[in-house]
N, C-alpha and C. Protein backbone atom coordinates (compact mmCIF):
# COMPACT_ATOMS: atom_id res chain seq x y z
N UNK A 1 0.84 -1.17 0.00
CA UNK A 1 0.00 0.00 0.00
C UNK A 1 0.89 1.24 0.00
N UNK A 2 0.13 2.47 -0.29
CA UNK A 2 1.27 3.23 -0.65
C UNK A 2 0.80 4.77 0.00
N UNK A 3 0.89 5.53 1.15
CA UNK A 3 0.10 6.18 1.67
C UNK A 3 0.44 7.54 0.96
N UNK A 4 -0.34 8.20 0.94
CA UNK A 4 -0.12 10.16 0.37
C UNK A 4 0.24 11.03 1.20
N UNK A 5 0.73 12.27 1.78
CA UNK A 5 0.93 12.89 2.40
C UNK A 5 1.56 14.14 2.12
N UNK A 6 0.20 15.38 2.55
CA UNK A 6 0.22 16.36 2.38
C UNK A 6 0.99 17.35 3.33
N UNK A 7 1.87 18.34 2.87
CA UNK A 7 2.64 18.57 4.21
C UNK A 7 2.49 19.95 3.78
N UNK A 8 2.33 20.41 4.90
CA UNK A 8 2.71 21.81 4.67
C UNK A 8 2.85 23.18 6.16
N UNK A 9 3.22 24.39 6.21
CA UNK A 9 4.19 24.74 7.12
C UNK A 9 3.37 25.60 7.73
N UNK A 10 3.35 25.97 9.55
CA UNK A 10 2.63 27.02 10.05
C UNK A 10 3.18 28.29 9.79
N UNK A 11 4.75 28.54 9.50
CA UNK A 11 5.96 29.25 9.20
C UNK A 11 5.73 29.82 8.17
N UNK A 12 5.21 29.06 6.72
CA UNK A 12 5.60 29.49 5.35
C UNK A 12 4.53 28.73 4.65
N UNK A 13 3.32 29.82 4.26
CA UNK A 13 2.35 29.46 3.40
C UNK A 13 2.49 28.78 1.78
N UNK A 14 3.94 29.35 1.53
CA UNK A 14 4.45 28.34 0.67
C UNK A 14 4.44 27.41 0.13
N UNK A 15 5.32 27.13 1.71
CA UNK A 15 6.01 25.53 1.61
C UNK A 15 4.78 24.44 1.75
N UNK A 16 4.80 23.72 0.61
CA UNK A 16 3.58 22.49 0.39
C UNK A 16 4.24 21.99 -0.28
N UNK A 17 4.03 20.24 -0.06
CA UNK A 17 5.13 19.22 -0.06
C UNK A 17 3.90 18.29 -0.50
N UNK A 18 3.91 17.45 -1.16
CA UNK A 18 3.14 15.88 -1.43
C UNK A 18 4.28 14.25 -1.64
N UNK A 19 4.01 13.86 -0.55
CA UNK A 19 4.76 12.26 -0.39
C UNK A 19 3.97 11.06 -1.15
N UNK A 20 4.65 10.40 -1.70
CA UNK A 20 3.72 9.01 -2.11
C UNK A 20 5.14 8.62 -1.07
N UNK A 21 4.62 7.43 -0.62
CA UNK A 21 5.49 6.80 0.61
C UNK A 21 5.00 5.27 0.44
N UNK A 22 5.53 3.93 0.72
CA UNK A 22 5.64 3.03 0.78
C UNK A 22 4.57 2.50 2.40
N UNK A 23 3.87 2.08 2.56
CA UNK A 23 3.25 1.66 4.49
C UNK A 23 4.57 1.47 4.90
N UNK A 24 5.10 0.67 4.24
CA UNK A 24 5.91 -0.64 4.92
C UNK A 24 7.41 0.56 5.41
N UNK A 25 7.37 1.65 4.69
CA UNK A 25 8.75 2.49 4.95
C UNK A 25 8.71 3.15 6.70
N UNK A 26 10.17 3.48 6.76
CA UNK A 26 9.59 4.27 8.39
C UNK A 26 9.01 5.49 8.46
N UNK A 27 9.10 5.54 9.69
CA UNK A 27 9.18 7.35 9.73
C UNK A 27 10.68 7.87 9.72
N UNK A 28 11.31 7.36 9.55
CA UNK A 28 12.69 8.08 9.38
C UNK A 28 12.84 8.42 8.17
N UNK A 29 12.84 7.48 7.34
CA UNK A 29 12.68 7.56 5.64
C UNK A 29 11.47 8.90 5.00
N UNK A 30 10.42 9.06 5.86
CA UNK A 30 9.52 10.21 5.71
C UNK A 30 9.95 11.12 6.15
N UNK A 31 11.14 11.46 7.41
CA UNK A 31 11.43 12.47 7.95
C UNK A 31 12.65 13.05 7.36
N UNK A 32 13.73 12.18 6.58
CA UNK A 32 14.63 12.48 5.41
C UNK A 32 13.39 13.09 4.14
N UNK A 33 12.88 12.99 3.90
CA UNK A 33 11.71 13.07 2.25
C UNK A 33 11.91 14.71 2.75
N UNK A 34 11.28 15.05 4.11
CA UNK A 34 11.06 15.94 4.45
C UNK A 34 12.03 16.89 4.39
N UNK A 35 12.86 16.60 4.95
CA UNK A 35 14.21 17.51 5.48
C UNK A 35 15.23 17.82 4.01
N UNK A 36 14.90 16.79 3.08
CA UNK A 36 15.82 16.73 1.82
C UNK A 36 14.84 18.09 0.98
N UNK A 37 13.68 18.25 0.57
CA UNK A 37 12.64 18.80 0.29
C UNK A 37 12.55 20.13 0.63
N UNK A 38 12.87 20.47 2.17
CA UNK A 38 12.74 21.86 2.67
C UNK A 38 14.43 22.38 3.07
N UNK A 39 15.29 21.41 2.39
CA UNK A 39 17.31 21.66 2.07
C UNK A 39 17.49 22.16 3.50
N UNK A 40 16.76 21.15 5.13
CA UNK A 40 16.88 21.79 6.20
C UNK A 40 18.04 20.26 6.36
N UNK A 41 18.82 20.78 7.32
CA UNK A 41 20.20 19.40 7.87
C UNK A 41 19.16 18.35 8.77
N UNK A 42 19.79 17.06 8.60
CA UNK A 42 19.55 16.00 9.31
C UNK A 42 20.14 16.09 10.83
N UNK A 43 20.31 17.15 10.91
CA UNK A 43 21.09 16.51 12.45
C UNK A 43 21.19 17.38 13.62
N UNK A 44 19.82 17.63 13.74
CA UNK A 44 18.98 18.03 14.37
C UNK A 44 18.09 17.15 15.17
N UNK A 45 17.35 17.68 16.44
CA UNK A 45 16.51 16.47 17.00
C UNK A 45 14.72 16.90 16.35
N UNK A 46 14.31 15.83 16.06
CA UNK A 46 13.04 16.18 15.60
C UNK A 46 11.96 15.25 16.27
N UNK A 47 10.98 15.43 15.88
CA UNK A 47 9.52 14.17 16.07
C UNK A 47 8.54 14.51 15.45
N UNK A 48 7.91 13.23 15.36
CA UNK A 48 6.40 13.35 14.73
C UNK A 48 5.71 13.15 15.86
N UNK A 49 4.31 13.69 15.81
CA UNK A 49 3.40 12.82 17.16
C UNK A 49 2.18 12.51 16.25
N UNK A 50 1.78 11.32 16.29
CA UNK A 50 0.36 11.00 15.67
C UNK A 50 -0.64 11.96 16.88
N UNK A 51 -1.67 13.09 15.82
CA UNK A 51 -2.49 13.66 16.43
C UNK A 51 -4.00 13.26 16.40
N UNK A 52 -4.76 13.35 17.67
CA UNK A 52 -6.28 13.62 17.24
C UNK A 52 -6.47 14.73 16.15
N UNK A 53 -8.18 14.60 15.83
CA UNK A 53 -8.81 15.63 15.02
C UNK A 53 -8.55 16.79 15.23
N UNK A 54 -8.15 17.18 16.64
CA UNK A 54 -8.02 18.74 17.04
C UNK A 54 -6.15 18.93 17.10
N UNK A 55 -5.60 18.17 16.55
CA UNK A 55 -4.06 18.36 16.71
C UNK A 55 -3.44 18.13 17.89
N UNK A 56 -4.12 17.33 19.05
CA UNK A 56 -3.43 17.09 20.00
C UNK A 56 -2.68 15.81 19.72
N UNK A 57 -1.52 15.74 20.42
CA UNK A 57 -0.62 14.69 20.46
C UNK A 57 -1.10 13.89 21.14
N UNK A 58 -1.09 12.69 20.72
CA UNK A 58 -1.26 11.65 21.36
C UNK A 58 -0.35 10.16 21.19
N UNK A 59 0.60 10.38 20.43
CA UNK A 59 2.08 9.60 20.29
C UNK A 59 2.97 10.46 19.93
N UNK A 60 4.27 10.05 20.27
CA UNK A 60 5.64 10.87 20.01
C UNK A 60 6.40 9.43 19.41
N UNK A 61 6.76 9.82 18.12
CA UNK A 61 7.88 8.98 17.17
C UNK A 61 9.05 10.07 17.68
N UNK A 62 9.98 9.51 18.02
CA UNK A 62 11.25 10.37 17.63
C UNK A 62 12.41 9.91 17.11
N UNK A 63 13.25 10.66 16.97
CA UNK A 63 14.74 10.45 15.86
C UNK A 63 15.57 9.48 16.94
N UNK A 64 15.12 9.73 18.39
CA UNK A 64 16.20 8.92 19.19
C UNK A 64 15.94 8.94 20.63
N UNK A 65 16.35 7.95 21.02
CA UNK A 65 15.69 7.33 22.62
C UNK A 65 16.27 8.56 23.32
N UNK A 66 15.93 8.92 24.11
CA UNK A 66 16.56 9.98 24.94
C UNK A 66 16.03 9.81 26.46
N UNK A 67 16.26 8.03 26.33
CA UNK A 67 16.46 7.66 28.28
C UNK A 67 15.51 8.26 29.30
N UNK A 68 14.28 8.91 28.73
CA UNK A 68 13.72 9.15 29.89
C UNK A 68 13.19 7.97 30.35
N UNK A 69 12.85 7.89 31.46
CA UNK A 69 11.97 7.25 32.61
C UNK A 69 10.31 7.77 32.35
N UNK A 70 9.69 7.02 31.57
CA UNK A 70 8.74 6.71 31.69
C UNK A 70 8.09 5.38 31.20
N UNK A 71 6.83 5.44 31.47
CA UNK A 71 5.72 4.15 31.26
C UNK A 71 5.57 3.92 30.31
N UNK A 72 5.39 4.95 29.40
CA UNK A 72 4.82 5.18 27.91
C UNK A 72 5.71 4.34 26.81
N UNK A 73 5.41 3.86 25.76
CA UNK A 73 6.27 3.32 24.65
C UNK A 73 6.72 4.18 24.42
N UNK A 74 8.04 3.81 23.85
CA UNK A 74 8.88 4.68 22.52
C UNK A 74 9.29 3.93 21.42
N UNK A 75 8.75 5.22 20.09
CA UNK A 75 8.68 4.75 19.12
C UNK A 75 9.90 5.79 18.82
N UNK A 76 10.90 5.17 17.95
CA UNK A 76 11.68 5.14 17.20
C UNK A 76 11.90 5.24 15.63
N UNK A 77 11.94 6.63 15.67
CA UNK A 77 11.60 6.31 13.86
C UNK A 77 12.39 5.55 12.64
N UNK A 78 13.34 5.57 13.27
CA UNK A 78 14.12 4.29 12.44
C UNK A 78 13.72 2.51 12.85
N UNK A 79 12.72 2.55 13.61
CA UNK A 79 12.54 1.22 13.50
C UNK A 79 10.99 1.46 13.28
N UNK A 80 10.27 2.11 13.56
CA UNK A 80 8.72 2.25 13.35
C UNK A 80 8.38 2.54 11.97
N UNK A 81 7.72 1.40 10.93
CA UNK A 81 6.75 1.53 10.08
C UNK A 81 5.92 2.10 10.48
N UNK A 82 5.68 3.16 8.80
CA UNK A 82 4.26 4.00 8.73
C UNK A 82 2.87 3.54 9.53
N UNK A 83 3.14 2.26 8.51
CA UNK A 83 1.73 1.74 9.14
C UNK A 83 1.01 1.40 10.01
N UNK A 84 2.75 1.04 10.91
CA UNK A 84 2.33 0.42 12.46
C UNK A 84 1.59 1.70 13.25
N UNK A 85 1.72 3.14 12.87
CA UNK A 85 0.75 3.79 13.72
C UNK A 85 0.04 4.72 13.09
N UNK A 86 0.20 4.77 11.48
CA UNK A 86 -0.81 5.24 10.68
C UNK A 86 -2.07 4.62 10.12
N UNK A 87 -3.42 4.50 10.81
CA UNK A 87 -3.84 3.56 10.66
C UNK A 87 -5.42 4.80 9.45
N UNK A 88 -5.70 5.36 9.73
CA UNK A 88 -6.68 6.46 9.44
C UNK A 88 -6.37 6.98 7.78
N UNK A 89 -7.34 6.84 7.38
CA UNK A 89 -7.19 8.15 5.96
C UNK A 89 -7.21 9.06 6.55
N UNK A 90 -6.95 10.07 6.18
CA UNK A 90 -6.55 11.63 7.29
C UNK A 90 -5.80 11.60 8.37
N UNK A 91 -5.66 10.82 8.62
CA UNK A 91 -4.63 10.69 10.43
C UNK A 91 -4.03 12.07 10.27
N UNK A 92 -4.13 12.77 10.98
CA UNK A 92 -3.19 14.26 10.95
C UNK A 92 -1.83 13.83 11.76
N UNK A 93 -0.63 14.37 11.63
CA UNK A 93 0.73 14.14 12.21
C UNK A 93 1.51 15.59 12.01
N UNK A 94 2.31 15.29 12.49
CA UNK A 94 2.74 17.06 13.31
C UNK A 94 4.50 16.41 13.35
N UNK A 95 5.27 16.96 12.72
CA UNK A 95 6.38 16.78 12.55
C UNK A 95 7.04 18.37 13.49
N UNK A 96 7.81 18.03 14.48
CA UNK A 96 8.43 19.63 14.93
C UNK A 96 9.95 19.07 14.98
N UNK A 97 10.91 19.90 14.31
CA UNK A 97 12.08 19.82 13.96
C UNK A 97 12.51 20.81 14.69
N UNK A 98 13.98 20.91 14.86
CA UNK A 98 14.33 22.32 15.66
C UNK A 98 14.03 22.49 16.78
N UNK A 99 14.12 21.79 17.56
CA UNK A 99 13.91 22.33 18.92
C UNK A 99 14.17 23.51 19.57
N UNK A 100 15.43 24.14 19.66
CA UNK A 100 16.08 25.10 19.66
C UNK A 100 15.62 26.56 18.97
């Protein structure tokens, strides 16, 4: 299956991006598409969070374990397939790069 994904920026009315993506690919592989696309560096800390309808977070994928102590899973975007938590036509997702 091959999912679509519309991207575009709160920053820059612009910037609008369209992915054809693989299910089976990660989110890392989507978060390079991204970063190659908007000529921003890889090496940076970033995340996606799968959101409700209203944009709240309700999972955090990130670029890298960062040892906290909690209960919650961590998803890893180099090991997490799309699909394993894109399950929705529309699923909204929220990529924030740059922390800093």
């Amino acid at each position: 299956m091959v999912y679509k994904f519309f991207v575009g920026s709160e920053e820059s009315e612009n910037f609008k991006l369209e992915i054809l993506i693989d299910a089976a690919d990660t989110f890392m592989r989507l978060r390079n598409t991204i970063l190659d696309a908007a000529g921003y560096s890889k090496d940076q800390m970033d995340s996606f969070f799968i959101c409700d309808e209203d944009w709240n977070n309700e999972k955090e994928i990130t670029y890298m374990d960062m040892g906290t102590d909690s209960d919650e899973d961590i998803w890893l975007m180099e090991d997490t397939p799309l699909e394993e938590l894109v399950e929705d036509e529309g699923q909204k997702l929220k990529f924030v790069f740059d922390y800093m």
